[in-house]
PDB file of N, CA and C in Angstrom:
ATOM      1  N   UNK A   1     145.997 117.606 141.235  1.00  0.00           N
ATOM      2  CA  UNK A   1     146.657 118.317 142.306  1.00  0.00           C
ATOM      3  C   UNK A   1     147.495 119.435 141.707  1.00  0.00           C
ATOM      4  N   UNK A   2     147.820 120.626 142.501  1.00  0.00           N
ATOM      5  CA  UNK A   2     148.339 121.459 142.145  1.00  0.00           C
ATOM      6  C   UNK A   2     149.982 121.300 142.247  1.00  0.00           C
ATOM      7  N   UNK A   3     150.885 122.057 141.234  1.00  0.00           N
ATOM      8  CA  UNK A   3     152.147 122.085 141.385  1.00  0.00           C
ATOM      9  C   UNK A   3     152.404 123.017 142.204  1.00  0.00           C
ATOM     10  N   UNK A   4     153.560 122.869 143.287  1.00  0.00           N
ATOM     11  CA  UNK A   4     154.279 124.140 143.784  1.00  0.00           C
ATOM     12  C   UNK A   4     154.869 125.221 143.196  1.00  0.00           C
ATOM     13  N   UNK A   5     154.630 126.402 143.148  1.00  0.00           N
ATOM     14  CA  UNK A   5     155.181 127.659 142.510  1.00  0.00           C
ATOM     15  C   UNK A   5     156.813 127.947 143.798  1.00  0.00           C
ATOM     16  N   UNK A   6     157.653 127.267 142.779  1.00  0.00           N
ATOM     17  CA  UNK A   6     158.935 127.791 143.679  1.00  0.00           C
ATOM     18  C   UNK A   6     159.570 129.135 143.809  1.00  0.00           C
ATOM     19  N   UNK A   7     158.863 129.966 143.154  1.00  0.00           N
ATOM     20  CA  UNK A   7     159.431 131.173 143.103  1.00  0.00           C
ATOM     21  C   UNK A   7     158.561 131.756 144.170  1.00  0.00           C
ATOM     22  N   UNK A   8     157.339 131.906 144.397  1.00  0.00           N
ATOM     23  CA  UNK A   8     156.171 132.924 145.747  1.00  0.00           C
ATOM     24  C   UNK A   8     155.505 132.240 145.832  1.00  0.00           C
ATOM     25  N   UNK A   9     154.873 132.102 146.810  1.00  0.00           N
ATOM     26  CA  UNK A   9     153.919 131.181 147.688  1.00  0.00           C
ATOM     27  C   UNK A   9     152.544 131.585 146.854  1.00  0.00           C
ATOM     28  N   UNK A  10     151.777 130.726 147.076  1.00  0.00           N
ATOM     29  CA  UNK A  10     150.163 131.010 146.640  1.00  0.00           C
ATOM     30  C   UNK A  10     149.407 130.023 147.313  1.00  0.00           C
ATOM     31  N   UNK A  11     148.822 131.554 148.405  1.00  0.00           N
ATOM     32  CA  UNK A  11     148.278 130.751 149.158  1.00  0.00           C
ATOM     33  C   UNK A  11     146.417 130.165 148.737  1.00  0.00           C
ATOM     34  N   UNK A  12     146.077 129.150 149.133  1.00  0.00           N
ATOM     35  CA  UNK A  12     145.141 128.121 149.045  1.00  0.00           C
ATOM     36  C   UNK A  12     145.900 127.169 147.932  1.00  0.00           C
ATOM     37  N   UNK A  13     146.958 126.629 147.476  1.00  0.00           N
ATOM     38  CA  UNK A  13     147.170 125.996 146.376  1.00  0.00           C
ATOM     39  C   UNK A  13     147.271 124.961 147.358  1.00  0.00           C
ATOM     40  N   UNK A  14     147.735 124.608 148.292  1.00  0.00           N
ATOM     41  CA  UNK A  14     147.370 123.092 149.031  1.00  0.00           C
ATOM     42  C   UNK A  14     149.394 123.078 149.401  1.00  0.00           C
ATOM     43  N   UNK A  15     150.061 123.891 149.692  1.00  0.00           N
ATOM     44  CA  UNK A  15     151.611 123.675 149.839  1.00  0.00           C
ATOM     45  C   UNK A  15     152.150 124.928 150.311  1.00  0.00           C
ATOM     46  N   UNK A  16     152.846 124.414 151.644  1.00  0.00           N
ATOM     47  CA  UNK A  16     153.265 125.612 152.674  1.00  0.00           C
ATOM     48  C   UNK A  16     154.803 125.925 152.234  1.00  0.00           C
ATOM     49  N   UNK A  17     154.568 126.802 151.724  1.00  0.00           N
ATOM     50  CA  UNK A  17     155.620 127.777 151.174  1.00  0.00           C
ATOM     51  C   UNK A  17     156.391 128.764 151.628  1.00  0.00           C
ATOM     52  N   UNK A  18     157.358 129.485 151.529  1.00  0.00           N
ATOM     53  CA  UNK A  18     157.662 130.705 151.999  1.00  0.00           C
ATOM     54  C   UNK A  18     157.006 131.376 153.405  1.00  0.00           C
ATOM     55  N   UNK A  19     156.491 132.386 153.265  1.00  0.00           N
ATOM     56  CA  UNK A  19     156.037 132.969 154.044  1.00  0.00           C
ATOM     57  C   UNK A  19     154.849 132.178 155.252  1.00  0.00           C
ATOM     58  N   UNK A  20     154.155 131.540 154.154  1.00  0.00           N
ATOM     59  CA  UNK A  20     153.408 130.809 154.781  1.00  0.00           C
ATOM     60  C   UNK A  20     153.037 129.163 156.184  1.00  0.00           C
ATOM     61  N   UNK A  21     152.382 129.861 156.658  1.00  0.00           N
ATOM     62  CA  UNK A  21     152.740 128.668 157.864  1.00  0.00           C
ATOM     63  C   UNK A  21     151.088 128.075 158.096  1.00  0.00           C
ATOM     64  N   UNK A  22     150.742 127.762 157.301  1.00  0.00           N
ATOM     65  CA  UNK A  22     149.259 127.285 156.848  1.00  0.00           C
ATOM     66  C   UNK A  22     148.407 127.301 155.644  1.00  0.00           C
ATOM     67  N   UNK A  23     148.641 126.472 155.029  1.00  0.00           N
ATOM     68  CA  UNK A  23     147.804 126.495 153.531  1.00  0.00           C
ATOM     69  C   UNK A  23     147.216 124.665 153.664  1.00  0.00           C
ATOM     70  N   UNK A  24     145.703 125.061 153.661  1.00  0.00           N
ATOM     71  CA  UNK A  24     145.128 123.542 153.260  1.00  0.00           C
ATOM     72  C   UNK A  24     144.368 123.157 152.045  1.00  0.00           C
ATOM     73  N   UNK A  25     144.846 124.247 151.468  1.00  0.00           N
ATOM     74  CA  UNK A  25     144.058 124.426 149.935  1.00  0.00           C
ATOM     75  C   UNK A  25     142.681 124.342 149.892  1.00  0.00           C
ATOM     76  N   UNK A  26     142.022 125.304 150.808  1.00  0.00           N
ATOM     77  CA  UNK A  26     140.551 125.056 150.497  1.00  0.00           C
ATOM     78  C   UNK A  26     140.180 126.400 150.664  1.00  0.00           C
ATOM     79  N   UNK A  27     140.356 127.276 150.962  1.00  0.00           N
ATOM     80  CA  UNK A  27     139.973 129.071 150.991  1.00  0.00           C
ATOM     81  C   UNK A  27     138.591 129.591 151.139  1.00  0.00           C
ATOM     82  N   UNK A  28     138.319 128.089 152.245  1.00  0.00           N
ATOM     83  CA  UNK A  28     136.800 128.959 152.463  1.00  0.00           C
ATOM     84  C   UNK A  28     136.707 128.882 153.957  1.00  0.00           C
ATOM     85  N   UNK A  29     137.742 129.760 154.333  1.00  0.00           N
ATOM     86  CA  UNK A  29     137.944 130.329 155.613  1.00  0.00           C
ATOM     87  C   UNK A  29     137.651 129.098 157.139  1.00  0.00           C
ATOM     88  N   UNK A  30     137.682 128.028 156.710  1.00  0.00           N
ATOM     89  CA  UNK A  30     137.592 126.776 157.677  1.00  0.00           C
ATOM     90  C   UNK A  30     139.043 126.311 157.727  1.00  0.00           C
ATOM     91  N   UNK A  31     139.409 126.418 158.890  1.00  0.00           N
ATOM     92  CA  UNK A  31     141.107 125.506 158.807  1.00  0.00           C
ATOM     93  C   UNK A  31     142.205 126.730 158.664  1.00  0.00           C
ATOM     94  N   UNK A  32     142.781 126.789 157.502  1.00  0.00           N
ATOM     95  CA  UNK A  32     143.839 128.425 157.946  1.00  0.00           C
ATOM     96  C   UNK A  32     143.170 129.247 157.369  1.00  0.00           C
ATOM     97  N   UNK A  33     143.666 130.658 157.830  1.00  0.00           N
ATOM     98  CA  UNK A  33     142.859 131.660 157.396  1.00  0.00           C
ATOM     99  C   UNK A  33     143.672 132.079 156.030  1.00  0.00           C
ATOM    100  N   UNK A  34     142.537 133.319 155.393  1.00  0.00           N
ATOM    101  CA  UNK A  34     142.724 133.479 154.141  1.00  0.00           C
ATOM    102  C   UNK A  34     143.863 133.955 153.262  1.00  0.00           C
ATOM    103  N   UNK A  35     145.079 134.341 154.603  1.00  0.00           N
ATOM    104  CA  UNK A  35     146.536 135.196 154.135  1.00  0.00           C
ATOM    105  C   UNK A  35     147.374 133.848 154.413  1.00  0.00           C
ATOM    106  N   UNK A  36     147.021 132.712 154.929  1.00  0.00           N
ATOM    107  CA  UNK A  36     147.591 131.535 154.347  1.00  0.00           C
ATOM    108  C   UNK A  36     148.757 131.718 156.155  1.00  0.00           C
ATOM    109  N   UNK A  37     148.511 132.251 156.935  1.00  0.00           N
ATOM    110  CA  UNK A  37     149.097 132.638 157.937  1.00  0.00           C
ATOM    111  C   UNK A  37     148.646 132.434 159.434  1.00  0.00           C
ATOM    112  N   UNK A  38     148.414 131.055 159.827  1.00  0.00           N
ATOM    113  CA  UNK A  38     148.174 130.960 160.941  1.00  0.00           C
ATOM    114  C   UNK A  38     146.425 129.890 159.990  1.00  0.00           C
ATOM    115  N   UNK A  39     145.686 129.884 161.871  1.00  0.00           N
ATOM    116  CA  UNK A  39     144.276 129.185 161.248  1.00  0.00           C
ATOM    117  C   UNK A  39     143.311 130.274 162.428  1.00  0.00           C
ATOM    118  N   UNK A  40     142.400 129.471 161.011  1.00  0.00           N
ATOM    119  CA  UNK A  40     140.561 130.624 162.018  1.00  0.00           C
ATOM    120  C   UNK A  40     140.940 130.094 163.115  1.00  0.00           C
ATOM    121  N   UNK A  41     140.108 130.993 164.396  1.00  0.00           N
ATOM    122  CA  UNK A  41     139.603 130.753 165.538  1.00  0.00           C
ATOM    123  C   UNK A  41     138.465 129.091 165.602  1.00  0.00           C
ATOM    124  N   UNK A  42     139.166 128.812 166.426  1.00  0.00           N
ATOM    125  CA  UNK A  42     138.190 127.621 166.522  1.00  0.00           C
ATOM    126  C   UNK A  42     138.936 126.405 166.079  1.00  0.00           C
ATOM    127  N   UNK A  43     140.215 126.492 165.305  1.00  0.00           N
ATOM    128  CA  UNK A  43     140.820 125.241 164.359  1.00  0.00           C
ATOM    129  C   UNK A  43     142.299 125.218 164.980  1.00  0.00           C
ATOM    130  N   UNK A  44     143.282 124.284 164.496  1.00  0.00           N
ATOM    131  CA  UNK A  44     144.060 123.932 164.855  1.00  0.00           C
ATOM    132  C   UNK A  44     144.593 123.223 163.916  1.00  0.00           C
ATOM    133  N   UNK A  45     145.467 123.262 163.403  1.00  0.00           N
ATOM    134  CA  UNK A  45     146.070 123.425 162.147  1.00  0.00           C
ATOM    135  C   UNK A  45     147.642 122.575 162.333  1.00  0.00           C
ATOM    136  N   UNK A  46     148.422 122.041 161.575  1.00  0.00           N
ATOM    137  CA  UNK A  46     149.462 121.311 161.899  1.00  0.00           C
ATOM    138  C   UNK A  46     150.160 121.749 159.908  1.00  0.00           C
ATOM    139  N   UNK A  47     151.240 122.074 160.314  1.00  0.00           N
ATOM    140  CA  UNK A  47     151.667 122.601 158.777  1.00  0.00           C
ATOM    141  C   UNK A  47     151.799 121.681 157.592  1.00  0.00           C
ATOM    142  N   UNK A  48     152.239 120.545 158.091  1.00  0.00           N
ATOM    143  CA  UNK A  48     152.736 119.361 157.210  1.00  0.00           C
ATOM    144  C   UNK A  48     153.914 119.450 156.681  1.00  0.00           C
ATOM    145  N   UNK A  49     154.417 120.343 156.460  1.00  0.00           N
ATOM    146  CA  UNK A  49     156.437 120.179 156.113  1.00  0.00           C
ATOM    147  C   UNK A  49     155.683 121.101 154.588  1.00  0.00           C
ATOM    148  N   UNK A  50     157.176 121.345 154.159  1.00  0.00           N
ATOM    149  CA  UNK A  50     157.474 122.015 153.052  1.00  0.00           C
ATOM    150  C   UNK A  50     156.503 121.257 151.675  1.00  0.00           C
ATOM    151  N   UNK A  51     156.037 121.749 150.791  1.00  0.00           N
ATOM    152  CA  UNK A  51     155.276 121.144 149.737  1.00  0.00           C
ATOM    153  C   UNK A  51     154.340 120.176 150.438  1.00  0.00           C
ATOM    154  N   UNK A  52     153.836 120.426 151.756  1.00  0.00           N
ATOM    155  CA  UNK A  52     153.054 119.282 152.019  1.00  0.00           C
ATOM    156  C   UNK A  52     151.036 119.810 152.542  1.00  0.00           C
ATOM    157  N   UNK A  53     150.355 119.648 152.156  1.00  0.00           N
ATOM    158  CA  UNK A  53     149.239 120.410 152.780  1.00  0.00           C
ATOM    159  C   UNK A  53     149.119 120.713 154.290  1.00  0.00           C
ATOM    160  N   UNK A  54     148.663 121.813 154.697  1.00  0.00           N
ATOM    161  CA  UNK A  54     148.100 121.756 155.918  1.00  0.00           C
ATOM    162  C   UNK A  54     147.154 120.957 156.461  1.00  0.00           C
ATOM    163  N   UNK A  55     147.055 119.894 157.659  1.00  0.00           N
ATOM    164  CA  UNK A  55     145.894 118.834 158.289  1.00  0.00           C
ATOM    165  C   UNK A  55     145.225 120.326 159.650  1.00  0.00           C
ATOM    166  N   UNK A  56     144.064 120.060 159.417  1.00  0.00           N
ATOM    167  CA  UNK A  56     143.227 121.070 160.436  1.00  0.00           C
ATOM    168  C   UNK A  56     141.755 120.259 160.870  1.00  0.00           C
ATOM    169  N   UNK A  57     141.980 120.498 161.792  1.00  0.00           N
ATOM    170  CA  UNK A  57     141.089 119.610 162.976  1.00  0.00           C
ATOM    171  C   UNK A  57     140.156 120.757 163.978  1.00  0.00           C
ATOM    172  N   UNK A  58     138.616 120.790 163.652  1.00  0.00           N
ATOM    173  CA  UNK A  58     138.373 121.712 165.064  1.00  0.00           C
ATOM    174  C   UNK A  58     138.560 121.244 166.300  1.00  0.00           C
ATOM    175  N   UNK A  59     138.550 122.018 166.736  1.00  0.00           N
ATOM    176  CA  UNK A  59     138.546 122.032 168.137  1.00  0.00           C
ATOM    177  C   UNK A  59     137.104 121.830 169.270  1.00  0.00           C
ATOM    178  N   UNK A  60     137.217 120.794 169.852  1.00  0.00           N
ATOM    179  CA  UNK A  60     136.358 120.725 170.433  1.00  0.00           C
ATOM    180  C   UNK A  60     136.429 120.970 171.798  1.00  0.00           C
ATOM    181  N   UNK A  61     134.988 121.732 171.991  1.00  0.00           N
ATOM    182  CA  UNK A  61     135.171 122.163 173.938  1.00  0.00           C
ATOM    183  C   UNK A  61     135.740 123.657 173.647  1.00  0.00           C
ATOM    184  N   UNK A  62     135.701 124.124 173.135  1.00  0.00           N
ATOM    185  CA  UNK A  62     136.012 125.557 172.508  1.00  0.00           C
ATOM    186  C   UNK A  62     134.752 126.544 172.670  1.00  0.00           C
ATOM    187  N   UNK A  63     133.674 126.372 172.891  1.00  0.00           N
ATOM    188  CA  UNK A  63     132.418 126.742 172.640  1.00  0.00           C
ATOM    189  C   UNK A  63     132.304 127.755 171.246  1.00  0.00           C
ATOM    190  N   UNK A  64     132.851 127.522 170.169  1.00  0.00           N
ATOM    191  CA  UNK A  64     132.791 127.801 168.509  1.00  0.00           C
ATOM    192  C   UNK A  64     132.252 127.055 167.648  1.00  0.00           C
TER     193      UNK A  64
END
């Protein structure tokens, strides 16, 4: 697992940081999107607290 960088966020490292209000550490555009800021269309995303991963769930009945 990755360590938290306490000084700037980096987003896909798996830990919602700073700026960021979605990181699930996986950066292949499923779950939050790629500026680590919000989630794709279609997902739904829950932050998990500070140093904690993002949980992202699609959405179903969405027609996506």
């Amino acid at each position: 697992m990755a360590v938290p960088n306490l000084c700037a966020p980096i987003c896909n490292d798996g830990f919602v940081v700073g700026n960021e209000t979605c990181d699930d550490a996986t950066g292949n555009g499923i779950g939050c999107n790629a500026n680590c800021i919000g989630a794709v269309a279609g997902w739904n995303c829950t932050a998990g607290g500070p140093f904690l991963a993002s949980t992202c769930a699609g959405i179903c009945g969405d027609g996506l």
